[in-house]
C-alpha atoms as a PDB file:
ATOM      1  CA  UNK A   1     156.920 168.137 150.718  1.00  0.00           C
ATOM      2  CA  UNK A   2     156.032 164.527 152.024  1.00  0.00           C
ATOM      3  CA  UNK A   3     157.569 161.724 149.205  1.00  0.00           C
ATOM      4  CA  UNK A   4     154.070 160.544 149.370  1.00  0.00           C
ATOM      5  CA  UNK A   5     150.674 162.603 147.281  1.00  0.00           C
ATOM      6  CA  UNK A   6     147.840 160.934 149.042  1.00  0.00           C
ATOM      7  CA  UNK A   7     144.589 161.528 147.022  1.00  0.00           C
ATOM      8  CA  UNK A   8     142.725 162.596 149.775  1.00  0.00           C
ATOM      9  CA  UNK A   9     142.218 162.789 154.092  1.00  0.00           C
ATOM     10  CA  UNK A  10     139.177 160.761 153.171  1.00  0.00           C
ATOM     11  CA  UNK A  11     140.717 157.559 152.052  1.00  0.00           C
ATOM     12  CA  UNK A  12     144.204 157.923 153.837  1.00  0.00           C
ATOM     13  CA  UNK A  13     143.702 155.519 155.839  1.00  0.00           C
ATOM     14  CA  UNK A  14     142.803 153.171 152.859  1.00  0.00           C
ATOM     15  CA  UNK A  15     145.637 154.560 151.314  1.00  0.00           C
ATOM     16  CA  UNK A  16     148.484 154.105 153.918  1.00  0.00           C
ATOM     17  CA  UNK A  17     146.552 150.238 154.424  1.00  0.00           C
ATOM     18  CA  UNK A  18     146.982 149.564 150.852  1.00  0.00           C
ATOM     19  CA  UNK A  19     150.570 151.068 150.696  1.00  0.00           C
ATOM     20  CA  UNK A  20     152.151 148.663 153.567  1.00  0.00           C
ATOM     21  CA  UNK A  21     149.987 146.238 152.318  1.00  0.00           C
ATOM     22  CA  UNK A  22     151.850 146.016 149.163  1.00  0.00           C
ATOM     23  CA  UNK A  23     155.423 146.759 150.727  1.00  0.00           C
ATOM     24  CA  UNK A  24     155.028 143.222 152.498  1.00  0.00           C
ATOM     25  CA  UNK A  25     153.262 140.941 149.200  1.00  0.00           C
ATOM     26  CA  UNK A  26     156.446 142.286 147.306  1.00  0.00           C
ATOM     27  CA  UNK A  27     158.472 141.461 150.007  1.00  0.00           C
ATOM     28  CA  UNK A  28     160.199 144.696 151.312  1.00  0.00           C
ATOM     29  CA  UNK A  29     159.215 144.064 154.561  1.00  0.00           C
ATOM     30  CA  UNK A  30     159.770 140.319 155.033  1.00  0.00           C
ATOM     31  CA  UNK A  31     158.110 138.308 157.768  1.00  0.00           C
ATOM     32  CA  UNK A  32     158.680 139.021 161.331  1.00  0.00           C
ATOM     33  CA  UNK A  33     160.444 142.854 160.361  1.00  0.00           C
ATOM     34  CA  UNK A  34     159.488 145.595 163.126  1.00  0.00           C
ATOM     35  CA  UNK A  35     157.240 148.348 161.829  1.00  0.00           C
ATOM     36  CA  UNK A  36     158.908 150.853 162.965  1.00  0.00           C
ATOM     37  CA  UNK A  37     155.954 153.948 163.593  1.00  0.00           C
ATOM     38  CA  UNK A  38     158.164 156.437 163.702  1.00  0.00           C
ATOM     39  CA  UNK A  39     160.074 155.981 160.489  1.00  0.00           C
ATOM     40  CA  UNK A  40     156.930 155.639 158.715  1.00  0.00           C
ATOM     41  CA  UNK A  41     155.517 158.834 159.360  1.00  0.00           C
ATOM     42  CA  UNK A  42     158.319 160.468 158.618  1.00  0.00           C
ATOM     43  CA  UNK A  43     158.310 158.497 155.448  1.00  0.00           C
ATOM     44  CA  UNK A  44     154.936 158.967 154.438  1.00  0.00           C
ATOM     45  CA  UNK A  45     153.973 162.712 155.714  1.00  0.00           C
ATOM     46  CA  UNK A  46     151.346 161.541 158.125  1.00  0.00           C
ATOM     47  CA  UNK A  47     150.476 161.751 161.620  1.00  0.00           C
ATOM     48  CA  UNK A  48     150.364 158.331 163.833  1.00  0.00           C
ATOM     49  CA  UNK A  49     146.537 158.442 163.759  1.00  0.00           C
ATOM     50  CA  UNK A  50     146.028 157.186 160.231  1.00  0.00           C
ATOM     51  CA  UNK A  51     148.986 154.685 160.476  1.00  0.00           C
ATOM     52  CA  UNK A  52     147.803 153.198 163.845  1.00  0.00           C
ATOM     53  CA  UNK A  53     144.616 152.487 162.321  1.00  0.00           C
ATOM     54  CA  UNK A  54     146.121 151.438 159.055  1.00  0.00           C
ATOM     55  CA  UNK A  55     147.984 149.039 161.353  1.00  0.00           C
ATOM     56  CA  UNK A  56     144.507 147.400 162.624  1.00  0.00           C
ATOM     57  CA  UNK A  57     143.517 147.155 159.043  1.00  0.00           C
ATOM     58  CA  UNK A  58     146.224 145.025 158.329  1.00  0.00           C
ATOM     59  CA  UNK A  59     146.314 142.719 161.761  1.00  0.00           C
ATOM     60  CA  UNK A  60     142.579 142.022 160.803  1.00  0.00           C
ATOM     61  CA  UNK A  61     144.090 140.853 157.862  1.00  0.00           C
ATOM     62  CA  UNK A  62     146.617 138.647 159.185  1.00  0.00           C
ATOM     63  CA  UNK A  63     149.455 140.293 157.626  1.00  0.00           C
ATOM     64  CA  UNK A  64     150.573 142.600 161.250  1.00  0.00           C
ATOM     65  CA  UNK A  65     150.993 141.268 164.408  1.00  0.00           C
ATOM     66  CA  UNK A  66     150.772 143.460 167.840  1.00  0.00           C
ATOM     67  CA  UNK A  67     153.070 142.340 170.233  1.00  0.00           C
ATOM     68  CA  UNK A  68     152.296 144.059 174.120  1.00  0.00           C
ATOM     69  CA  UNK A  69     155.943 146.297 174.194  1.00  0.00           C
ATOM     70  CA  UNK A  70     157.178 145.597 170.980  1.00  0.00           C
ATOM     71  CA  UNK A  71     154.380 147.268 168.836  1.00  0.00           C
ATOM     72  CA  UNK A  72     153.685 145.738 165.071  1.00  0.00           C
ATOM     73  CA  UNK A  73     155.694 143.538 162.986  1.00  0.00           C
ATOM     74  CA  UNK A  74     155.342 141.560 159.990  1.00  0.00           C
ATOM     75  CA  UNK A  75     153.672 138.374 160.750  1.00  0.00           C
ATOM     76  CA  UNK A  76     155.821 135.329 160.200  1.00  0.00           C
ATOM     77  CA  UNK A  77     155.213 131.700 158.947  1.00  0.00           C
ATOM     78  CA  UNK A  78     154.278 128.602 161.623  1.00  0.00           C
ATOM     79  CA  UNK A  79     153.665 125.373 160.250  1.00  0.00           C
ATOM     80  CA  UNK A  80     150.422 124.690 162.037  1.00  0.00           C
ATOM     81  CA  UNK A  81     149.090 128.443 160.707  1.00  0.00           C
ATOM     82  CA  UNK A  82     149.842 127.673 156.834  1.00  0.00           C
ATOM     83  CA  UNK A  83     148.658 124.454 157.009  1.00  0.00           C
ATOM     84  CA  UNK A  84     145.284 125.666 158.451  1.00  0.00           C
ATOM     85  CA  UNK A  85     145.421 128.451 156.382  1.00  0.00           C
ATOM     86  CA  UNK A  86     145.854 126.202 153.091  1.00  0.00           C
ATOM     87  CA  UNK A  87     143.352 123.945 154.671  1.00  0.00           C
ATOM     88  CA  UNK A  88     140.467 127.024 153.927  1.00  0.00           C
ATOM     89  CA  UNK A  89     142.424 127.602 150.507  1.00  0.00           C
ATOM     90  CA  UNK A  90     141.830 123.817 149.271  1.00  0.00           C
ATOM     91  CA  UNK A  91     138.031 124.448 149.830  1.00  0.00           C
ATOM     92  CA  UNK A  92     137.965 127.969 147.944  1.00  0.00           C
ATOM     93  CA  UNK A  93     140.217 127.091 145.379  1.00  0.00           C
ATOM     94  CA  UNK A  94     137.937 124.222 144.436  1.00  0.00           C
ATOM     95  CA  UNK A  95     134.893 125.808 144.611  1.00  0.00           C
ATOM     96  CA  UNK A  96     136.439 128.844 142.182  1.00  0.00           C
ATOM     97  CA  UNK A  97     137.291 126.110 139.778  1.00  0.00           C
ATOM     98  CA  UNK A  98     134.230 124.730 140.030  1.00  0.00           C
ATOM     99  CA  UNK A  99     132.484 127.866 139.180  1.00  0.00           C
ATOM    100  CA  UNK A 100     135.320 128.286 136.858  1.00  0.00           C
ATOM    101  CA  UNK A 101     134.467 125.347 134.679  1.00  0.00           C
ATOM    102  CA  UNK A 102     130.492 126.405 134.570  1.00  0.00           C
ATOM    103  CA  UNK A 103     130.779 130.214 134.153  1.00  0.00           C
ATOM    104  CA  UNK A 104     133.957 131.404 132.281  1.00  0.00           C
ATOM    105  CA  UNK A 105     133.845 132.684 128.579  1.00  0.00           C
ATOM    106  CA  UNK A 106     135.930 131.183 125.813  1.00  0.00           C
ATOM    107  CA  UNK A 107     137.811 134.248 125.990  1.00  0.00           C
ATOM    108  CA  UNK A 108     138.779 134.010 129.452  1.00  0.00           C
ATOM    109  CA  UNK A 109     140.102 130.145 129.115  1.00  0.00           C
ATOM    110  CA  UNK A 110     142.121 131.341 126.678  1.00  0.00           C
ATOM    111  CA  UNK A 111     143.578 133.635 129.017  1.00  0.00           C
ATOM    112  CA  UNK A 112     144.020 131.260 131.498  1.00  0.00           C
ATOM    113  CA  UNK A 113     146.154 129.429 128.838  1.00  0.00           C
ATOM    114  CA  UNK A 114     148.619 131.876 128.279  1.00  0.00           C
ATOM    115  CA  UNK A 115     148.765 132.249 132.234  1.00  0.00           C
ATOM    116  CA  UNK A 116     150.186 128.785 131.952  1.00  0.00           C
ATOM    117  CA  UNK A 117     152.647 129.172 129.192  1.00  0.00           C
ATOM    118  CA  UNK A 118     153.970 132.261 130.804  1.00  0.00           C
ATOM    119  CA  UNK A 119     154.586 130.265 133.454  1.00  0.00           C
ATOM    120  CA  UNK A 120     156.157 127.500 132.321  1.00  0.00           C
ATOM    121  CA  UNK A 121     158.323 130.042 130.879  1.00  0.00           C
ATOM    122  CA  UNK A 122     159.652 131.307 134.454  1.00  0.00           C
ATOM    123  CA  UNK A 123     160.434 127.969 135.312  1.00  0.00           C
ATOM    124  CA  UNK A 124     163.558 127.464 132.823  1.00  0.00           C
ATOM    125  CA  UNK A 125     165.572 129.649 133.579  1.00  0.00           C
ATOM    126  CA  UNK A 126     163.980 129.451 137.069  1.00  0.00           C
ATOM    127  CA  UNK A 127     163.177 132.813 138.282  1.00  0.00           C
ATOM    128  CA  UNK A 128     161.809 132.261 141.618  1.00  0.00           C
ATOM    129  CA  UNK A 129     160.280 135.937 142.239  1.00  0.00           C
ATOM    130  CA  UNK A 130     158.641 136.075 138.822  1.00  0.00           C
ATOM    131  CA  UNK A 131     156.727 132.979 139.562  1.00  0.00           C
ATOM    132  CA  UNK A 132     155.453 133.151 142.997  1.00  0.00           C
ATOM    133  CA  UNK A 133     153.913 136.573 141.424  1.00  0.00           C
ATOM    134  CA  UNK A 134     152.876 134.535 138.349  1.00  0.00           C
ATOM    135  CA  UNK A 135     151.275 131.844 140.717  1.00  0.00           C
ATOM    136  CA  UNK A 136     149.222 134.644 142.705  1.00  0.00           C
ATOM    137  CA  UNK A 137     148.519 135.514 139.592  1.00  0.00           C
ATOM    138  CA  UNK A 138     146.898 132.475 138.065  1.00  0.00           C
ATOM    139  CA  UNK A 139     144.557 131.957 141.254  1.00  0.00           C
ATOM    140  CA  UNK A 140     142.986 135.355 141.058  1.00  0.00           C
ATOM    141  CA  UNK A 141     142.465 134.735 137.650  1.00  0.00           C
ATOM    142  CA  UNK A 142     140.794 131.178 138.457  1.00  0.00           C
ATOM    143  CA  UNK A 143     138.631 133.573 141.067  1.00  0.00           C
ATOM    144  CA  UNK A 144     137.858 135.951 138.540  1.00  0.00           C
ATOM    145  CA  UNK A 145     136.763 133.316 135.962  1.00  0.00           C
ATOM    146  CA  UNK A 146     134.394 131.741 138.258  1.00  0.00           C
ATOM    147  CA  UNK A 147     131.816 134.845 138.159  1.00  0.00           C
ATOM    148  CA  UNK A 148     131.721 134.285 142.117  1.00  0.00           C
ATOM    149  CA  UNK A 149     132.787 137.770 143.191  1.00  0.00           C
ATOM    150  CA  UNK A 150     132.242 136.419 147.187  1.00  0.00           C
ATOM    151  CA  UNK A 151     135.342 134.870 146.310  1.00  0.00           C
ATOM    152  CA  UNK A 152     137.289 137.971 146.192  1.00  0.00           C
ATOM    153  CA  UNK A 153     136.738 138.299 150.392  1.00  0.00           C
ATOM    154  CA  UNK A 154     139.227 135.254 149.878  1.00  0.00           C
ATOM    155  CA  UNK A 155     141.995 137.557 148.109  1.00  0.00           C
ATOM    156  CA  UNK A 156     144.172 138.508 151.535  1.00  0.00           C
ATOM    157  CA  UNK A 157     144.498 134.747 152.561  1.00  0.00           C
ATOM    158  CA  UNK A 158     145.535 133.912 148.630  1.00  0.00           C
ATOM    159  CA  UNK A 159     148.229 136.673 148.841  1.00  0.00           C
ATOM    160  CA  UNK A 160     148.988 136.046 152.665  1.00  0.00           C
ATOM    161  CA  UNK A 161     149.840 132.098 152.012  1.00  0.00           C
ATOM    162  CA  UNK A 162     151.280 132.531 147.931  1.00  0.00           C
ATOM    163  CA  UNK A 163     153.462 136.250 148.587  1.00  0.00           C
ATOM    164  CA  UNK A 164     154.240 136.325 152.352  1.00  0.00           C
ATOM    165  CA  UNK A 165     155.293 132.752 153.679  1.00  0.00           C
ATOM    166  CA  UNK A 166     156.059 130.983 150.460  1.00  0.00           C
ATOM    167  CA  UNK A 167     159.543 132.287 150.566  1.00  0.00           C
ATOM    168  CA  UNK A 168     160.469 131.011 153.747  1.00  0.00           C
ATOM    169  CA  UNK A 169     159.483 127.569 152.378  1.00  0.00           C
ATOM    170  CA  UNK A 170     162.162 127.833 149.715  1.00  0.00           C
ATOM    171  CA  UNK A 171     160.109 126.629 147.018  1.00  0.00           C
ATOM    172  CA  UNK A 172     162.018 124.488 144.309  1.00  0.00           C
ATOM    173  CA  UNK A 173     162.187 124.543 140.937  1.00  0.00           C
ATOM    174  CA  UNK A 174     161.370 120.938 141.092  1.00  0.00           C
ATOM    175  CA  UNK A 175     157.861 121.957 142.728  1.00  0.00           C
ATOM    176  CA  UNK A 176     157.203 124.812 140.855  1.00  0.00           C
ATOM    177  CA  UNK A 177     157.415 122.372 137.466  1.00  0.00           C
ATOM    178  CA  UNK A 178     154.675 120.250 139.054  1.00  0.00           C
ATOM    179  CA  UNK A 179     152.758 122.897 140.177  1.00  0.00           C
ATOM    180  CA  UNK A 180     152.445 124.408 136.200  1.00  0.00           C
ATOM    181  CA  UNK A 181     151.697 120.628 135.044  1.00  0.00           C
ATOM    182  CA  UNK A 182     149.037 120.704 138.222  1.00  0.00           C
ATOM    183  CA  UNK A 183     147.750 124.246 136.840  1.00  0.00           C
ATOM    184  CA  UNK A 184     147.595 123.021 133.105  1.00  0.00           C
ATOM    185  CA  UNK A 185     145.339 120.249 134.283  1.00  0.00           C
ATOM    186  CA  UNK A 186     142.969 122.130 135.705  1.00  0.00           C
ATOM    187  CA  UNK A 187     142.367 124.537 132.951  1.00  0.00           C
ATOM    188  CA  UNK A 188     141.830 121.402 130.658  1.00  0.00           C
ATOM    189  CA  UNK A 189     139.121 120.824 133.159  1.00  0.00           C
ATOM    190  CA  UNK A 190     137.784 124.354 133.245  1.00  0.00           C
ATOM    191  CA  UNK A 191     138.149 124.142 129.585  1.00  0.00           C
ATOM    192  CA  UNK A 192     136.161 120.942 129.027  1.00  0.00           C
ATOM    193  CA  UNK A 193     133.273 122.454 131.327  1.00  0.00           C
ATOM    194  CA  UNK A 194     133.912 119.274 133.785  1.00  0.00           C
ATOM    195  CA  UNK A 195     133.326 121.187 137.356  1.00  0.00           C
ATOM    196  CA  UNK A 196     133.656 117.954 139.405  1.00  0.00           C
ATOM    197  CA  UNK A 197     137.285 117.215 137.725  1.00  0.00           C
ATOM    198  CA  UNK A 198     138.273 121.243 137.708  1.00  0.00           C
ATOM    199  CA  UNK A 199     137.284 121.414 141.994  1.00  0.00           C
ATOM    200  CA  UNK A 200     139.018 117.781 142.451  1.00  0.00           C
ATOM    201  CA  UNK A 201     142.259 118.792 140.563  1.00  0.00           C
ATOM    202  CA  UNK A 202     142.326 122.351 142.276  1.00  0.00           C
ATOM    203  CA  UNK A 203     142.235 120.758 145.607  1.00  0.00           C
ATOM    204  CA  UNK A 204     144.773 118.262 145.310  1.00  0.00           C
ATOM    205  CA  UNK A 205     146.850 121.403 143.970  1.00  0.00           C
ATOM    206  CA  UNK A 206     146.620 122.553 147.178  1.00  0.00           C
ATOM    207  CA  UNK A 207     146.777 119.101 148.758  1.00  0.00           C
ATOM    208  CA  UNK A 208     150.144 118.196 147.645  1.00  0.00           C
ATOM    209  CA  UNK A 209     151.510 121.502 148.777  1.00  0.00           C
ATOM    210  CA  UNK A 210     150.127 121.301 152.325  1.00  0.00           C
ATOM    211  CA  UNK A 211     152.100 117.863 152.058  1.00  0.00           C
ATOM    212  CA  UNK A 212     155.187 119.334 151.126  1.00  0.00           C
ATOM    213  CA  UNK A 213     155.170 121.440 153.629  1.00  0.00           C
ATOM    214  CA  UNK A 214     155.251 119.030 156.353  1.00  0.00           C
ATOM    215  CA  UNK A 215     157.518 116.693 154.427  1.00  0.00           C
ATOM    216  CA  UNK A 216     159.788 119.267 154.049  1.00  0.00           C
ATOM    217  CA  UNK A 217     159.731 121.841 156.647  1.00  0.00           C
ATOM    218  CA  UNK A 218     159.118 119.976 160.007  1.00  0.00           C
ATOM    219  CA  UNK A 219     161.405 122.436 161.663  1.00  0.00           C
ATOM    220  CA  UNK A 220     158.777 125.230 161.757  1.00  0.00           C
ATOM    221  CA  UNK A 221     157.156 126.433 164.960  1.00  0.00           C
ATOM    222  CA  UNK A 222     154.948 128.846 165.882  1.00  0.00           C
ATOM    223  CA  UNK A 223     156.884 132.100 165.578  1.00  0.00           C
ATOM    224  CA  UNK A 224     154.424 135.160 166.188  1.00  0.00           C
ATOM    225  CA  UNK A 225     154.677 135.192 170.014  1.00  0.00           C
END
C-alpha cells in the first residue's frame, strides 16, 4: 500500500500539486534540487501522468523549472528575479494594507497584534525557521484583513519570495528586528484606520528589503538556465 491515501482520482492532481508544493515552502526540497520523476512515483503510488501535470501546475507557479534534458528542478534565486518579483509585492502589499486599514474588524487588529508579539518573540533567541514562517504568516494575515479576496491570486508570489529564496539571502537577526519594528508600524496604521500611512509603511517594508538585497547580495546571477 502506497505511503500516500489520496482522497480521490478526481483531485490527484490537485493533490500531488499541493503536496510538492508544500515539500519546497518548508524547504525539503531547496532551490535548484532535481525532481527526480521516478522516485516520486514510487514515493507517492502514482503513475507519471498526474505528476507530469502536477509538475506544470507548479512551473506556472514559478516554483519548477523545465530544463530541455534535465527535466524539473526547484527553481532557484537570481537577483534581478526577486527584485522584480518584490517589485509586484511592494504594490500588493500596500494596497492589502490599505484595504487593511478601511475594512478589518477590531477583532482582527487584535490579531494582527499578537502576530507581532509572537514575533518579536522568535527574534531573541533568534530562530531563523520559526520566523520566516511567522513573516509569511503576518502578510497573509494583512491579505486576509483587507476583505480583498483578489488578493489571495497574490499568495504563490508571497510564499515564492518569503519561503523559497529568503534562505539563500541569509537573513539576519539584525533585519529581522527591523522588519517586526517595520510590521508593528503598520498595524498602528491599520489600527488607527489611516490607509494612506498603512500602504506607505507596507511599501517601504518591502522597499528596504529589495535594498538589502542588492546591498548585500551583489554576487547573485541568474541561476535557472
Amino acid at each position: 500500500m502506497s505511503a500516500f491515501e489520496w482522497r480521490g482520482q478526481t483531485r490527484l492532481l490537485d493533490e500531488v500539486a499541493e503536496t510538492l508544493r508544500e515539500r519546497i515552502y518548508t524547504g525539503d526540497y531547496a532551490p535548484g534540487t532535481i525532481l527526480r520523476q521516478e522516485h516520486i512515483v514510487t514515493e507517492f503510488g502514482i503513475s507519471r501522468t498526474p505528476l507530469r501535470e502536477a509538475l506544470r501546475v507548479l512551473e506556472r507557479d514559478g516554483l519548477v523549472v523545465h530544463q530541455a534534458g534535465k527535466g524539473a528542478r526547484v527553481a532557484s534565486a537570481d537577483l534581478p528575479r526577486l527584485l522584480d518579483a518584490y517589485a509586484l509585492r511592494e504594490v500588493i502589499d500596500g494596497v492589502a494594507a490599505r484595504f487593511a486599514a478601511e475594512r478589518a474588524t477590531d477583532k482582527t487588529i487584535d490579531a494582527l497584534k499578537k502576530l507581532i508579539e509572537e514575533q518579536a518573540a522568535m527574534v531573541d533567541p533568534w530562530d531563523p525557521k520559526a520566523y520566516t514562517q511567522s513573516n509569511v504568516d503576518f502578510h497573509m494575515a494583512i491579505m486576509d484583513a483587507s476583505g480583498n479576496s483578489s488578493l489571495h491570486a497574490f499568495i504563490p508570489l508571497l510564499r515564492l519570495t518569503s519561503q523559497v529564496f529568503a534562505p539563500a539571502f541569509s537573513l539576519s537577526v539584525e533585519r529581522a528586528r527591523h522588519a517586526v519594528s517595520e510590521h508593528r508600524l503598520i498595524v498602528d496604521a491599520i489600527a488607527a484606520r489611516d490607509g494612506d500611512a498603512a500602504e506607505n509603511l507596507a511599501r517601504s517594508h518591502i522597499r528596504a528589503t529589495s535594498a538589502r538585497l542588492k546591498a548585500e547580495r551583489p554576487d547573485l546571477e541568474f541561476k535557472n538556465v
